[in-house]
C-alpha atoms as a PDB file:
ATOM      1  CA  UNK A   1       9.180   1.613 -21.236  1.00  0.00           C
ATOM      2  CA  UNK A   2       9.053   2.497 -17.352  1.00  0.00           C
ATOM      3  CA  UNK A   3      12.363   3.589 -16.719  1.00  0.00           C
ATOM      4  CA  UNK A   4      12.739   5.540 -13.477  1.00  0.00           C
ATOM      5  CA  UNK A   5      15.785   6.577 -11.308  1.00  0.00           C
ATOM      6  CA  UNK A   6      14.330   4.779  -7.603  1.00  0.00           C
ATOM      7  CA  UNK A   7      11.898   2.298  -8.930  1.00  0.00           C
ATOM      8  CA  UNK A   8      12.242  -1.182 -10.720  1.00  0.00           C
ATOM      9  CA  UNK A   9       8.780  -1.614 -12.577  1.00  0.00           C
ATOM     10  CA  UNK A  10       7.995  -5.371 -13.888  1.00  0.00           C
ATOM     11  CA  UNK A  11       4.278  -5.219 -15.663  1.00  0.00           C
ATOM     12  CA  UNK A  12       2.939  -8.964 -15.887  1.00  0.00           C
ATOM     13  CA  UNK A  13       0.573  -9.744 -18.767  1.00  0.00           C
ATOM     14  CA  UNK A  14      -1.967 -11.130 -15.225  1.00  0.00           C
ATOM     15  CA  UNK A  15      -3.019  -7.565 -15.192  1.00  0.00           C
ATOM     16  CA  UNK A  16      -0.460  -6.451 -12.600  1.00  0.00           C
ATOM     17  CA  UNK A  17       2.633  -4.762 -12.132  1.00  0.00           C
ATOM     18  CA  UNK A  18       5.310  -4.772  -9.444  1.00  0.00           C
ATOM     19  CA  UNK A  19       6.861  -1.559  -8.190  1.00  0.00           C
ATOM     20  CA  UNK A  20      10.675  -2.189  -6.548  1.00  0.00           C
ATOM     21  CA  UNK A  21      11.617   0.609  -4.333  1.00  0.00           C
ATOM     22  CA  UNK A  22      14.951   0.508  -5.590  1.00  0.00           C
ATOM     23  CA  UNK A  23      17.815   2.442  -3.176  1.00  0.00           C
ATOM     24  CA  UNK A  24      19.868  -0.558  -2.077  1.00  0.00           C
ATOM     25  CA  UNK A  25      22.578   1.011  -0.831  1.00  0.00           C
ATOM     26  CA  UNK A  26      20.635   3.201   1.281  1.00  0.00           C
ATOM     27  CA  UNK A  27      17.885   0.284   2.285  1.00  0.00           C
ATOM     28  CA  UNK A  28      15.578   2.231   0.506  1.00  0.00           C
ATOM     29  CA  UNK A  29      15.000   5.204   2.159  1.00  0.00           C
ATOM     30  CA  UNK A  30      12.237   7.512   0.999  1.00  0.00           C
ATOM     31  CA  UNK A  31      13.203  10.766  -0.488  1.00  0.00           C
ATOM     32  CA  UNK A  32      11.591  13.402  -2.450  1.00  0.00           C
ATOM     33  CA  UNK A  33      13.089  12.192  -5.848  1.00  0.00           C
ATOM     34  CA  UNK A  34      11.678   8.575  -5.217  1.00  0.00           C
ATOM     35  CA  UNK A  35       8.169   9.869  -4.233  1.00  0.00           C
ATOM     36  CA  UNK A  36       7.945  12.265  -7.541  1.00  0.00           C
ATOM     37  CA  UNK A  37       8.983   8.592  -9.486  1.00  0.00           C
ATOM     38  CA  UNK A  38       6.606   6.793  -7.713  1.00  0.00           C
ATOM     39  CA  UNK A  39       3.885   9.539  -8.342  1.00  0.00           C
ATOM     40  CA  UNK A  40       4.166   9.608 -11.622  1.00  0.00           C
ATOM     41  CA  UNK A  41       3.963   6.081 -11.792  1.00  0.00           C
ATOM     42  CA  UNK A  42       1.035   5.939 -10.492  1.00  0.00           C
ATOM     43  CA  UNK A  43      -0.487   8.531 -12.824  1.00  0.00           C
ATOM     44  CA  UNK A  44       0.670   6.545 -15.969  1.00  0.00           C
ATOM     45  CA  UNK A  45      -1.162   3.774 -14.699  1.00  0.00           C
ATOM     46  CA  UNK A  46      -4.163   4.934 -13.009  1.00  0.00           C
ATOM     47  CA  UNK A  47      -6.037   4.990 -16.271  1.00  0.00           C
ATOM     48  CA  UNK A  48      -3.905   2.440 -17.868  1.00  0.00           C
ATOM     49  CA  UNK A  49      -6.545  -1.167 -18.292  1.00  0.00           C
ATOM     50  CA  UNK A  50      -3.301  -3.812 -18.764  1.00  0.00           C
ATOM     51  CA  UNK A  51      -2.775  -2.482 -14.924  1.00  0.00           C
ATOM     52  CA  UNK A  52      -5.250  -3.623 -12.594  1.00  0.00           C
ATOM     53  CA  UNK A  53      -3.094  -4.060  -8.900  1.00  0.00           C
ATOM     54  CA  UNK A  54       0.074  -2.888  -7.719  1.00  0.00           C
ATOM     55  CA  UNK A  55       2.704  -5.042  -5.733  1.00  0.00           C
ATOM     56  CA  UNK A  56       5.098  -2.582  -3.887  1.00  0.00           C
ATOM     57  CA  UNK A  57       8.393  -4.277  -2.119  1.00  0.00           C
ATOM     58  CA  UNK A  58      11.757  -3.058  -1.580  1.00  0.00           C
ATOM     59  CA  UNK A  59      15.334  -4.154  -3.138  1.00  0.00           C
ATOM     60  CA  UNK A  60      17.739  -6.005  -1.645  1.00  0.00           C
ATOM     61  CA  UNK A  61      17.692  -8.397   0.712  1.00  0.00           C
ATOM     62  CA  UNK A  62      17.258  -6.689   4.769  1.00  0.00           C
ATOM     63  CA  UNK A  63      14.599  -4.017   3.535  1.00  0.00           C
ATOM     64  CA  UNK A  64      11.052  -2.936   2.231  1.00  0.00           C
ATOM     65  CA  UNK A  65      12.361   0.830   3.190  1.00  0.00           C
ATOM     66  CA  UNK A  66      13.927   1.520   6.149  1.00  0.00           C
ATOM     67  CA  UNK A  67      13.099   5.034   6.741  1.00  0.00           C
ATOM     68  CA  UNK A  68      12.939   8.705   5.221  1.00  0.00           C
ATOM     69  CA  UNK A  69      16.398   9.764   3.700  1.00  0.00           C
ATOM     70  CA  UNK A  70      17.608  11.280   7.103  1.00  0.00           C
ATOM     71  CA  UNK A  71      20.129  13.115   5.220  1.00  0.00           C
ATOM     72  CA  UNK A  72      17.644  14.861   2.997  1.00  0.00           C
ATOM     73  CA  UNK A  73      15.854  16.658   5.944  1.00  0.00           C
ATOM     74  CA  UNK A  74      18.678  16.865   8.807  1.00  0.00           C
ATOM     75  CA  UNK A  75      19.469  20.994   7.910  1.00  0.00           C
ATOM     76  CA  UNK A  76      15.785  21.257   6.929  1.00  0.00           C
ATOM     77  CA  UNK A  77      14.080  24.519   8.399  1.00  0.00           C
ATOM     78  CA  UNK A  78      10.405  24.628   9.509  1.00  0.00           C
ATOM     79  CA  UNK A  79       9.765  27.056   7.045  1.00  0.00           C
ATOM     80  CA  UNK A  80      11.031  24.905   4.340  1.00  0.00           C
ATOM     81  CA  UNK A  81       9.227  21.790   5.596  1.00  0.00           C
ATOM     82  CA  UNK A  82       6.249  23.663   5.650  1.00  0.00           C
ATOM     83  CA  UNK A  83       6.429  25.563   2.716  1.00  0.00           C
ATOM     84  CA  UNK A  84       7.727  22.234   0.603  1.00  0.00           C
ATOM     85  CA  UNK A  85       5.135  20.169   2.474  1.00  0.00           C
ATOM     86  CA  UNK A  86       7.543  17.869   2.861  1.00  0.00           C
ATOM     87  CA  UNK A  87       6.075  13.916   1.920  1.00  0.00           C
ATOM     88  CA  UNK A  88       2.996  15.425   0.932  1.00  0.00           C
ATOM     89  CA  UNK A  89       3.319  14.476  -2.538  1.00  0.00           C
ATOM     90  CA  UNK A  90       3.734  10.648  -2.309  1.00  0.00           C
ATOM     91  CA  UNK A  91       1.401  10.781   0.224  1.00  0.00           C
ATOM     92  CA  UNK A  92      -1.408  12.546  -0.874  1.00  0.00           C
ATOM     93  CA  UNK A  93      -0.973  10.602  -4.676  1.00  0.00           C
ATOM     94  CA  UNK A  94      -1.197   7.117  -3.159  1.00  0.00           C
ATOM     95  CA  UNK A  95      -4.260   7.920  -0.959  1.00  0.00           C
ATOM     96  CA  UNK A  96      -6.162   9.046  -4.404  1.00  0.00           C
ATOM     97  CA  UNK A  97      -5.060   5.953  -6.442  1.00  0.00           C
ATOM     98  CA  UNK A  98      -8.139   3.985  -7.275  1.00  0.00           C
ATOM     99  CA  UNK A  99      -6.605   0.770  -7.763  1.00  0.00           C
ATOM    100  CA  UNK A 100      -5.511  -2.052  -5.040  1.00  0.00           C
ATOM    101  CA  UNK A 101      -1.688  -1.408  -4.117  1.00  0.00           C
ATOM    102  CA  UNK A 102      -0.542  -4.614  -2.089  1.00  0.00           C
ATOM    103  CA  UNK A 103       2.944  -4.062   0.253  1.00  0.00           C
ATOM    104  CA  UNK A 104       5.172  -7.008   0.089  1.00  0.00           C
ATOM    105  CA  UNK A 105       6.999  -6.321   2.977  1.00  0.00           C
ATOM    106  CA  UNK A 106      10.550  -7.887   2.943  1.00  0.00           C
ATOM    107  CA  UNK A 107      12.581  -6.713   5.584  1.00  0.00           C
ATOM    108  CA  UNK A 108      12.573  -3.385   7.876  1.00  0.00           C
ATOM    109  CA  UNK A 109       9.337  -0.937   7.260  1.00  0.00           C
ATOM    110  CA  UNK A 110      10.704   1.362   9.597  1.00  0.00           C
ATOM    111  CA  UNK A 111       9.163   5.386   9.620  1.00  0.00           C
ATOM    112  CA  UNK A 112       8.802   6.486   6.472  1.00  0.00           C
ATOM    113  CA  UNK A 113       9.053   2.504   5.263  1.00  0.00           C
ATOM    114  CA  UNK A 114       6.411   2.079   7.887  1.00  0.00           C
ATOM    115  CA  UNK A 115       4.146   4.701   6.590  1.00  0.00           C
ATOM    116  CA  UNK A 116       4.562   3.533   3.002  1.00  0.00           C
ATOM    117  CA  UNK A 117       3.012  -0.014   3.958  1.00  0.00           C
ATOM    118  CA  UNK A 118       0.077   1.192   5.645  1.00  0.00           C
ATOM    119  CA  UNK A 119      -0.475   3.554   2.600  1.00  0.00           C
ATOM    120  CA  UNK A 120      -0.863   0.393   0.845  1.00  0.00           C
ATOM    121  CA  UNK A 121      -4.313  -1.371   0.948  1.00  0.00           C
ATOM    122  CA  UNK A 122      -3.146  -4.688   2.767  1.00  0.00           C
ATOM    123  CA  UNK A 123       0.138  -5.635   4.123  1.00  0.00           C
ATOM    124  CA  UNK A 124       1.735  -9.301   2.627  1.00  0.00           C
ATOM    125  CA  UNK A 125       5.149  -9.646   5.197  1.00  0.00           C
ATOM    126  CA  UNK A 126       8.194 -11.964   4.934  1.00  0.00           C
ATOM    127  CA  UNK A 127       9.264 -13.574   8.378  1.00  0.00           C
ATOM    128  CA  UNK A 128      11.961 -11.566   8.385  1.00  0.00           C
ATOM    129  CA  UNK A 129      10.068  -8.009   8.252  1.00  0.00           C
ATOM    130  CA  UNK A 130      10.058  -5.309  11.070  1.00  0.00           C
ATOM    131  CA  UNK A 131       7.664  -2.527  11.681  1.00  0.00           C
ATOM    132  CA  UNK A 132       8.023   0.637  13.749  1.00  0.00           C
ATOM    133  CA  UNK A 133       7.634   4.084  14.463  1.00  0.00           C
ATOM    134  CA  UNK A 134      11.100   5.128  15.625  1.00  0.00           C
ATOM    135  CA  UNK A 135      11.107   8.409  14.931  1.00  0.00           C
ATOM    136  CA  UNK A 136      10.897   9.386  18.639  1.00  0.00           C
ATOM    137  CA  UNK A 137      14.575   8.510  18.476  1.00  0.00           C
ATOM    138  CA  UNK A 138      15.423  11.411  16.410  1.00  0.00           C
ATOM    139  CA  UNK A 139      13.927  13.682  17.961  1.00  0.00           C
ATOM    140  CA  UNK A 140      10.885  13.885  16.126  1.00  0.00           C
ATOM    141  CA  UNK A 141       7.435  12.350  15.390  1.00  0.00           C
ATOM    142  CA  UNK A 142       5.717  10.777  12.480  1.00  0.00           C
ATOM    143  CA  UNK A 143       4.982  12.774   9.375  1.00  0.00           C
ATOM    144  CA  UNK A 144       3.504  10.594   6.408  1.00  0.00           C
ATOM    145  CA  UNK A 145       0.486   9.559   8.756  1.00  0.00           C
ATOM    146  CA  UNK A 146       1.929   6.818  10.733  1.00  0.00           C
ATOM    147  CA  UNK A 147       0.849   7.676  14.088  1.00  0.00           C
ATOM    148  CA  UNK A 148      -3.005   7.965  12.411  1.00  0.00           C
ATOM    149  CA  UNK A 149      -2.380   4.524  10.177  1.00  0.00           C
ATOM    150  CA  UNK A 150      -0.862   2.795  13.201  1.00  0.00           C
ATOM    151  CA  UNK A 151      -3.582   3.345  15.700  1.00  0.00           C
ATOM    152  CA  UNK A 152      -6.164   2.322  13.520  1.00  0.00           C
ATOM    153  CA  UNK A 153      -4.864  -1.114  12.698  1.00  0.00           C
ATOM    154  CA  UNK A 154      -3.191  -1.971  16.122  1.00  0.00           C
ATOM    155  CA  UNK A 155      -5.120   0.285  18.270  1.00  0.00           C
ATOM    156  CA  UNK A 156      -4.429   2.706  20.725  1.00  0.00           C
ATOM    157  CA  UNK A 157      -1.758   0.793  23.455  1.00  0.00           C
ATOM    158  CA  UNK A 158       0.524  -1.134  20.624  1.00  0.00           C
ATOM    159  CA  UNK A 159       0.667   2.401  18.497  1.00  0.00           C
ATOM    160  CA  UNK A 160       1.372   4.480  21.485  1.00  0.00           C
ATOM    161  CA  UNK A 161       3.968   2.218  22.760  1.00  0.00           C
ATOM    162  CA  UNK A 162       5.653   1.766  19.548  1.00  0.00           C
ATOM    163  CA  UNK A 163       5.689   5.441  18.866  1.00  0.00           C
ATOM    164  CA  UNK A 164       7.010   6.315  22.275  1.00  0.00           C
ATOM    165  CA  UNK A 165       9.700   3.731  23.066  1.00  0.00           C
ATOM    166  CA  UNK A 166      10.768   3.117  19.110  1.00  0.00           C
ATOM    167  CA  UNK A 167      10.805  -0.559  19.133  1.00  0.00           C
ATOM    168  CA  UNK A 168       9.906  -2.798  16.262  1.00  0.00           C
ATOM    169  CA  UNK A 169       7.163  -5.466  15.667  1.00  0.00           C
ATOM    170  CA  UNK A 170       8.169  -8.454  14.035  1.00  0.00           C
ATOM    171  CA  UNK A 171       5.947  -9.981  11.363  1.00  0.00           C
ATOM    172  CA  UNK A 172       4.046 -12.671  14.052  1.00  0.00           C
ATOM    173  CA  UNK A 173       3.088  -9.634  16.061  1.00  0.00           C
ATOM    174  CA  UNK A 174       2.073  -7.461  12.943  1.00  0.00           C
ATOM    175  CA  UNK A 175      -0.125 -10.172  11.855  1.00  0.00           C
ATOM    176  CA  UNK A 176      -2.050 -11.049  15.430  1.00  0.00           C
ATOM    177  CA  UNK A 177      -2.217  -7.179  15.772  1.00  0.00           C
ATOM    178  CA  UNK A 178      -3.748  -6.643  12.281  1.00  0.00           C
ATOM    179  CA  UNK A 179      -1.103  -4.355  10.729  1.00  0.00           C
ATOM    180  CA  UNK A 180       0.207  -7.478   8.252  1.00  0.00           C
ATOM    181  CA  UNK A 181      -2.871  -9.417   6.121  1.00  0.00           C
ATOM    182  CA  UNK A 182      -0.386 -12.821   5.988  1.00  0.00           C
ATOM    183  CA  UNK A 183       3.001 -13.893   7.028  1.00  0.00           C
ATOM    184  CA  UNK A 184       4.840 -16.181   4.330  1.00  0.00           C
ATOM    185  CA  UNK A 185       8.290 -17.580   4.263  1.00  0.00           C
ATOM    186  CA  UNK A 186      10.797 -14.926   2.817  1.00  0.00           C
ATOM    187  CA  UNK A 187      11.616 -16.957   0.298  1.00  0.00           C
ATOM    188  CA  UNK A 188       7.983 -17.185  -1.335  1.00  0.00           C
ATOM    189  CA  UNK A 189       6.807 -13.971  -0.577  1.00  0.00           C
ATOM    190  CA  UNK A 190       6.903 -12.334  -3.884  1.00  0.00           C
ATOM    191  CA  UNK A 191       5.312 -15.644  -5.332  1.00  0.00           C
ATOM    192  CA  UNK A 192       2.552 -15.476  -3.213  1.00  0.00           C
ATOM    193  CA  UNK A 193       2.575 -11.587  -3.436  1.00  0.00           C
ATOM    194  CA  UNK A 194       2.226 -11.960  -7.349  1.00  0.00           C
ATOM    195  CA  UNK A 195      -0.583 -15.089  -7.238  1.00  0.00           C
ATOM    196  CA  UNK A 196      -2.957 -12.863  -5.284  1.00  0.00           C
ATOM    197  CA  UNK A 197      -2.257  -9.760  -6.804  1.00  0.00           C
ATOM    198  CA  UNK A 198      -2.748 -12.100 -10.368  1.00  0.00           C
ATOM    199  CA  UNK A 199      -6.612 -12.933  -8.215  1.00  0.00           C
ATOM    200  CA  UNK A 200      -7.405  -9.888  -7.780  1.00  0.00           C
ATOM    201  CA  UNK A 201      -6.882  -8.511 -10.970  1.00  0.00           C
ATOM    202  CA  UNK A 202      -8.837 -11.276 -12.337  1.00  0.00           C
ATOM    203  CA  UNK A 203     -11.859  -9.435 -11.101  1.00  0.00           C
ATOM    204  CA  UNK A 204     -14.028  -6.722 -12.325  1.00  0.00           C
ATOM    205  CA  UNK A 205     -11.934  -3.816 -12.129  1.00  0.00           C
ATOM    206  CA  UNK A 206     -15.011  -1.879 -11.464  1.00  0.00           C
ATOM    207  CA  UNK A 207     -16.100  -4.404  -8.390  1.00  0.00           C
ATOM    208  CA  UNK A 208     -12.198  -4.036  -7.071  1.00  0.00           C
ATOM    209  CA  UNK A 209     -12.324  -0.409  -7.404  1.00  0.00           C
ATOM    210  CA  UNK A 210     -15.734  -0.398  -5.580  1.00  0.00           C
ATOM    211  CA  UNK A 211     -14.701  -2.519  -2.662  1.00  0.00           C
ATOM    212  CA  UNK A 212     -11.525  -0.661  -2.340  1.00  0.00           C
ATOM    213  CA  UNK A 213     -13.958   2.377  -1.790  1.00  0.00           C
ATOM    214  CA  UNK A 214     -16.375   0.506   0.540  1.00  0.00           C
ATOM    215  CA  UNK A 215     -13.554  -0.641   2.742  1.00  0.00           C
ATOM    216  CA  UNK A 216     -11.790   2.606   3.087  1.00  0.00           C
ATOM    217  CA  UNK A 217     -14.969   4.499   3.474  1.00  0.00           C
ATOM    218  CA  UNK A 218     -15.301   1.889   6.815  1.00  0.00           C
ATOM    219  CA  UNK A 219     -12.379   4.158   8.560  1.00  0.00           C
ATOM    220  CA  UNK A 220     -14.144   7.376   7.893  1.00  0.00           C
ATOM    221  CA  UNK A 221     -17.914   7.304   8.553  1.00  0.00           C
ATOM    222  CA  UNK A 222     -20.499   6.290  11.140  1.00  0.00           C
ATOM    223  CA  UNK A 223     -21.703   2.849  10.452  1.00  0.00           C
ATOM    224  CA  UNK A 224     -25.182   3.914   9.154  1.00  0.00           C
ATOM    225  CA  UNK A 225     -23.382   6.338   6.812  1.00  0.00           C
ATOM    226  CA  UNK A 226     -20.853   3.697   5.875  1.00  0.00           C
ATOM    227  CA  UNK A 227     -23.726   0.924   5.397  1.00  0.00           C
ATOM    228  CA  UNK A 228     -25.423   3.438   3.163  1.00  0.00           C
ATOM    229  CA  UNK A 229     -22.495   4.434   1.414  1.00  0.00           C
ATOM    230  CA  UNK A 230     -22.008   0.205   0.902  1.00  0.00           C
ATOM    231  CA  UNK A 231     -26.026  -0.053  -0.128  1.00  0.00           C
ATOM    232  CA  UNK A 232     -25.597   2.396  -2.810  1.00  0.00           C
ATOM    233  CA  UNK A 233     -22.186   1.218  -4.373  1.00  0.00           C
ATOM    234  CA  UNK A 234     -23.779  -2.282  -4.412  1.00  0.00           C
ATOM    235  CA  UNK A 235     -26.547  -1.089  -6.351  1.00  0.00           C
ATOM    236  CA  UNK A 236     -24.755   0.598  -9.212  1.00  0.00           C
ATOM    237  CA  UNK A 237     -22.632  -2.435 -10.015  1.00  0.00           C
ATOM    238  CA  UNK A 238     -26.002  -3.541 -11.586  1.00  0.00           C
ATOM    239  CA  UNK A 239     -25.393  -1.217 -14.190  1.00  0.00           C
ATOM    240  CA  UNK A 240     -22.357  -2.678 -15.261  1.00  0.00           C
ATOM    241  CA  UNK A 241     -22.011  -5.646 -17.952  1.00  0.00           C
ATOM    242  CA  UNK A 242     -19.535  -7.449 -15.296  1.00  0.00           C
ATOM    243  CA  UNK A 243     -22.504  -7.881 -12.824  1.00  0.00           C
ATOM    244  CA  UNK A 244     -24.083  -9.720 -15.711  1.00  0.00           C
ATOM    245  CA  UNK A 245     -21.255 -11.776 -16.484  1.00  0.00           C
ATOM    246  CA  UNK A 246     -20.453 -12.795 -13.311  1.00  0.00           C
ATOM    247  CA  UNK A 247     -23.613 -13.721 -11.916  1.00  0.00           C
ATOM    248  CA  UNK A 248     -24.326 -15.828 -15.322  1.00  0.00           C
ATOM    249  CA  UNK A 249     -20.875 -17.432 -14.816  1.00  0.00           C
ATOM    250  CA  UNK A 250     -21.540 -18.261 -11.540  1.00  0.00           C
ATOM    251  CA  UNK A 251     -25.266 -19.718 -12.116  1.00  0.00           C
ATOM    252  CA  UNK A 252     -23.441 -21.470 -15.625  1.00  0.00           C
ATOM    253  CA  UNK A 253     -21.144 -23.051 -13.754  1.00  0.00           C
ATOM    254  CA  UNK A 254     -17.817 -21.248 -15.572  1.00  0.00           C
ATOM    255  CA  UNK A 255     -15.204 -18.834 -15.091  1.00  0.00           C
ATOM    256  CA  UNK A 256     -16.048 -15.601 -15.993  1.00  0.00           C
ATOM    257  CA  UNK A 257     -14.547 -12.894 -18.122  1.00  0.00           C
ATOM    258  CA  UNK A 258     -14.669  -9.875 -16.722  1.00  0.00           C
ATOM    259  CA  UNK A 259     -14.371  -6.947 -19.109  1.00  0.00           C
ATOM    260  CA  UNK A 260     -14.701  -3.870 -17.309  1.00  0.00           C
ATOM    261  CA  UNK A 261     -17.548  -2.314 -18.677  1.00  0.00           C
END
């Protein structure tokens, strides 16, 4: 039984599970108690094989996560920040998770809510979401990577103007920016958030876990480094029995069953 005090879990017997940030009353704001739940989430499922994807959304109606828990850091030091490495845990746990995570964005992703999305390995967004970096209005910067995140999928100008003036990017702009994968209707978002996460975890979880790698890998190499890096991940799949399966599925003309191994 997943019972934790910030997150809703629903596991799906598609091979996925969805993971409700669930602070309603404060729109979901990011704190140190709901990063140490979704942590250890993560670590009871990294290894778990009835878990292939992640869905992560927000509760409530107006937001994915609006922010870090102002309240929790106003009287903060800069000894204790540092010292507590304040956000490092979530962070740092979500970067090393092997398996696809997929943000369903619902409402605001603002700062910390921001941040949380791009940790995520594609962004799904409602009509109604909002992204930003407004952090500046506080008096402060970024802190769980956003101004890093941010310039890599919008580029230099959008980040740097979001970043410096606070303002928000609805979901039309995320998506012709490419900070959102697809826009959907709020209504259907989780649907379509649950059909593609059900796709993907249809796969070889050894191919998914290997294209997660080749894709991130893109961000942080040279392009002959990255290529190679791609080369030699292709090649080892042939080790695998799901290279054989789905190669003589495909050539057999029928759905394959993928067993991890």
């Amino acid at each position: 039984m997943d019972t934790y005090a910030n997150l809703l879990i629903e596991r799906h017997a598609d091979g996925y599970a969805v993971v409700t940030l669930n602070r309603p009353e404060a729109l979901n704001a990011l704190n140190s108690a709901l990063f140490k739940d979704l942590a250890d989430f993560l670590d009871s499922v990294e290894h778990d094989a009835s878990v292939r994807c992640l869905i992560l959304t927000g509760s409530g109606e107006k937001a994915f996560a609006a922010g870090a828990d102002i309240k929790e850091m106003a009287d903060q030091s800069y000894a204790q920040m540092y010292t507590g490495n304040y956000f490092a845990l979530g962070h740092d746990r979500i970067v090393r998770f092997r398996k696809p995570i997929i943000a369903a964005v619902n409402g605001f992703a603002l700062g910390g809510g921001c941040e949380l999305a791009m940790l995520c390995d594609f962004i799904l967004a409602s009509e109604k979401a909002k992204f930003g970096q407004p952090e500046i209005n506080l008096g402060v910067a970024p802190g769980i990577g956003g101004s890093q995140r941010l310039t890599r999928l919008v580029g230099k100008s959008k980040a740097m103007d979001m970043c410096l003036t606070g303002r928000m990017m609805d979901a039309a702009e995320a998506e012709r920016a490419g900070l959102a994968s697809r826009v959907f209707p709020h209504e259907s978002l989780l649907d379509e958030a649950r059909a593609i996460a059900a796709k993907i975890a249809s796969q070889s979880p050894l191919a998914v876990m290997a294209n997660k790698e080749m894709v991130n890998a893109a961000l942080e190499t040279t392009l002959a480094h990255g290529v190679q890096f791609e080369r030699r991940l292709f090649h080892s799949l042939f080790a695998f029995d799901d290279q054989k399966e789905g190669m003589s599925a495909f050539v057999e003309k029928r759905k394959p069953n993928f067993t991890g191994r």
